[in-house]
Protein backbone atom coordinates (compact mmCIF):
# COMPACT_ATOMS: atom_id res chain seq x y z
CA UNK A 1 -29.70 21.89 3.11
CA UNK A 2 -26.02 22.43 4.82
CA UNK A 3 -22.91 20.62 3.25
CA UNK A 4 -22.52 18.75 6.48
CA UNK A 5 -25.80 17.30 6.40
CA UNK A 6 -24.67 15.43 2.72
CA UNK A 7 -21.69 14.28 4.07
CA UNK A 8 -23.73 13.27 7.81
CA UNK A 9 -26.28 11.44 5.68
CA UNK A 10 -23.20 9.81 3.47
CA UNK A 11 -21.75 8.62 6.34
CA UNK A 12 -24.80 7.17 8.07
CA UNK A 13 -25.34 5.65 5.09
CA UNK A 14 -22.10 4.14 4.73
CA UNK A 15 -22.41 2.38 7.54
CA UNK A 16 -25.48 1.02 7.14
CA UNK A 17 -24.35 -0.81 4.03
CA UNK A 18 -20.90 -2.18 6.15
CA UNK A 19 -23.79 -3.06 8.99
CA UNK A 20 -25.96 -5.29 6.34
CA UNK A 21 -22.57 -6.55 4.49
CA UNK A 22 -21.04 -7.81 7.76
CA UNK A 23 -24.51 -9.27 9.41
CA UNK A 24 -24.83 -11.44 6.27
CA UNK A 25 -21.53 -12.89 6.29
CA UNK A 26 -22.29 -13.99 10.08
CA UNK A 27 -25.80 -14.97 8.84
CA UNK A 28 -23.77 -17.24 6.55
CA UNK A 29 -25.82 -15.73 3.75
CA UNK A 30 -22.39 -13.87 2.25
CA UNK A 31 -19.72 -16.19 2.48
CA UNK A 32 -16.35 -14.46 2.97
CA UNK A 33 -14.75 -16.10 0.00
CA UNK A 34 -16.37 -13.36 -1.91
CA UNK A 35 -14.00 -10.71 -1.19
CA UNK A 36 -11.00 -12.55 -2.00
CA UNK A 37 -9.24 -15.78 -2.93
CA UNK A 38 -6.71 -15.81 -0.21
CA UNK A 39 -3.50 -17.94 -0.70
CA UNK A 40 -2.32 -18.45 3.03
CA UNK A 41 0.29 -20.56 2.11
CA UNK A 42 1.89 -18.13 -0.50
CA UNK A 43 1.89 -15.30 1.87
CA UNK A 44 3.24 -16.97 4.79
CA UNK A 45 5.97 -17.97 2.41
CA UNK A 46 9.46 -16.92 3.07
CA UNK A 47 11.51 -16.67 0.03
CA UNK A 48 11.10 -16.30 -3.86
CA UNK A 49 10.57 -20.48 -4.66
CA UNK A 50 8.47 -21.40 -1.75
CA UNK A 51 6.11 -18.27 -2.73
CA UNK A 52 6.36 -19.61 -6.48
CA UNK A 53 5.58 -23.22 -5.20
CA UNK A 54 2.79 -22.25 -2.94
CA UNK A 55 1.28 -20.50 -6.48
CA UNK A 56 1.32 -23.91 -8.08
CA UNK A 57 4.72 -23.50 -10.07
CA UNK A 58 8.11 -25.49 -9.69
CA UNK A 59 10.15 -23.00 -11.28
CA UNK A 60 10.63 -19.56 -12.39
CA UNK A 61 12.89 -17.97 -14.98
CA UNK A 62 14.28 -14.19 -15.34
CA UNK A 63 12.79 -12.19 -17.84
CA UNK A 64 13.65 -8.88 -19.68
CA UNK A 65 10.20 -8.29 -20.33
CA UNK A 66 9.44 -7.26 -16.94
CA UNK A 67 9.42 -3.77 -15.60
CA UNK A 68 10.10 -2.35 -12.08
CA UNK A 69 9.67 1.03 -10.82
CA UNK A 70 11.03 1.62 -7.74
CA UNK A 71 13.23 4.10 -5.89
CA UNK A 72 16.48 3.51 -5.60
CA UNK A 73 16.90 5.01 -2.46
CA UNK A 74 13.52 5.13 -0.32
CA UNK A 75 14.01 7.31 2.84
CA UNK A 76 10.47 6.29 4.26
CA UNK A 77 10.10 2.25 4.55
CA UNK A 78 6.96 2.06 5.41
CA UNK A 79 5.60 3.88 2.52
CA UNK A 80 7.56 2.70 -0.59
CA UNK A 81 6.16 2.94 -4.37
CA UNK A 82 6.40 -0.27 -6.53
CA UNK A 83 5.22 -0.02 -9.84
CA UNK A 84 5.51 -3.20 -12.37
CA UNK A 85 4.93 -3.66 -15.83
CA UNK A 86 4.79 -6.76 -17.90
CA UNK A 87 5.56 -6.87 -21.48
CA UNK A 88 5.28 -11.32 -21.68
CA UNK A 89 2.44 -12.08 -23.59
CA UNK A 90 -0.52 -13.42 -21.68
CA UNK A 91 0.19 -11.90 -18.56
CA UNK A 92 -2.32 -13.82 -15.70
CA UNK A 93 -0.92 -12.61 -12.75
CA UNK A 94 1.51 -10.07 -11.06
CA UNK A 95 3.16 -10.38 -7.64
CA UNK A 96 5.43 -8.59 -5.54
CA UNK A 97 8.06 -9.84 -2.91
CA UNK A 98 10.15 -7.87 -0.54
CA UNK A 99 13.04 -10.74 -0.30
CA UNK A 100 14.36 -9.50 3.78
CA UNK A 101 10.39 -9.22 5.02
CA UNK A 102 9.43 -11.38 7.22
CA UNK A 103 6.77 -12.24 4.83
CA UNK A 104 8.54 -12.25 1.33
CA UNK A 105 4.93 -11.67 -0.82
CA UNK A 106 3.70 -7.91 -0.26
CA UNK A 107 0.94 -7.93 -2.97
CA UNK A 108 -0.47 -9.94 -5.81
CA UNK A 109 -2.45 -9.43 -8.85
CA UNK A 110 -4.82 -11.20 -11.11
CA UNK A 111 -4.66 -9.74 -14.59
CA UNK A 112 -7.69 -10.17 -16.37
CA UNK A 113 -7.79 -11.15 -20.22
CA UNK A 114 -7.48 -7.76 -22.04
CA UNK A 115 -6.01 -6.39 -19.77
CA UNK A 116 -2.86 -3.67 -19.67
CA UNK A 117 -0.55 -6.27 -17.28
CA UNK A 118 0.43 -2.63 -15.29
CA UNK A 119 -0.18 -2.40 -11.38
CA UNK A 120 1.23 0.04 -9.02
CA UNK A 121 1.03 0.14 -5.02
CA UNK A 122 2.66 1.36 -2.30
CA UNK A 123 4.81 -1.59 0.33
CA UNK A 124 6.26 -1.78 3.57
CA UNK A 125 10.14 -2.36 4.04
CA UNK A 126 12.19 -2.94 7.24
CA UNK A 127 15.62 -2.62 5.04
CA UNK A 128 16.96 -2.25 2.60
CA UNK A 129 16.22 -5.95 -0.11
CA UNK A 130 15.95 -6.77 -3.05
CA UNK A 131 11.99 -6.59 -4.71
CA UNK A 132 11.18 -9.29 -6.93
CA UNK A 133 8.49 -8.81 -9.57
CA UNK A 134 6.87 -12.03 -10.20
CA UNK A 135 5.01 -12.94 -13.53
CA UNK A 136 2.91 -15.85 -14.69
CA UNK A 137 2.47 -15.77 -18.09
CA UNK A 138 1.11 -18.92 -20.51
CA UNK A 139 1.32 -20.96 -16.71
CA UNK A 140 5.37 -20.15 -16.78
CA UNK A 141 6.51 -17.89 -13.57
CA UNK A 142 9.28 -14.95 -14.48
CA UNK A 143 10.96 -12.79 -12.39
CA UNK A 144 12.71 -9.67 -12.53
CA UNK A 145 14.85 -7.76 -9.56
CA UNK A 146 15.26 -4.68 -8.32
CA UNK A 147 17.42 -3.69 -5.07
CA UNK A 148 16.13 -0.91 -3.29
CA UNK A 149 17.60 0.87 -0.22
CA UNK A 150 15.72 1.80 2.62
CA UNK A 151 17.40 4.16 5.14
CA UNK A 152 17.19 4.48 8.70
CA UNK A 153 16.05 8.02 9.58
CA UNK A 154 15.04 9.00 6.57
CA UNK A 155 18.19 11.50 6.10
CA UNK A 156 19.35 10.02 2.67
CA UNK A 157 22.60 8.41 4.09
């Protein structure tokens, strides 16, 4: 047996199993809830409190205990690595926000119980903003900042 008769079968069975996946779903057998919880109103959110709010919390405080990794500089926008750590004790959730996106939430995070509270992933940014790390911990939201700077061109001025 050729290599490219693995990787042929692999791929015809691949789609077989997106074929069954998405035929249940319209069958109504899957429901589509089971991918995801999605939060419409916290990513169609525009700044730092409404995203908080539409998460269920009225406030949120800065923290110390929160990490960012992040370029200062990011010549590419579209590709930019965000890395955050939380050091708050009971860590349930981590979210990112890109404060000048259209959207301000790029990514959020359920951290189960036991869990290292450490995600990493990669966002898009139209300029240069400030990225917001946001933390609920013991049902208290925390925040931490970071500005990065996104340039046009990608020539590093």
């Amino acid at each position: 047996m050729h290599t490219f008769d693995i990787g042929r079968r692999d791929a015809l069975r691949s789609g077989a199993n997106f074929a069954l996946v998405a035929a249940a779903i319209s069958a109504g057998v899957l429901p589509t809830s089971a991918f995801a919880d999605w939060n419409k109103a916290a990513f169609d959110a525009k700044s730092l409190n409404d995203v908080v709010k539409a998460f269920g919390g009225s406030s949120v405080d800065k923290s110390g205990d929160i990490t960012i990794t992040a370029p200062d500089i990011a010549e590419n926008g579209a590709v930019v690595p965000i890395a955050i750590a939380s050091k708050i004790p009971n860590t349930e959730s981590i979210a990112i926000l890109v404060e000048k996106n259209p959207n301000a939430l790029a990514a959020q995070f359920d951290i189960p119980s036991g869990t290292e509270p450490n995600v990493g992933t990669r966002v898009k940014m139209g300029q240069s903003s400030n990225v917001f790390a946001v933390v609920k911990a013991g049902g208290k939201y925390y925040v931490a900042t970071k500005e990065v700077k996104v340039t046009l061109g990608g020539c590093g001025g």
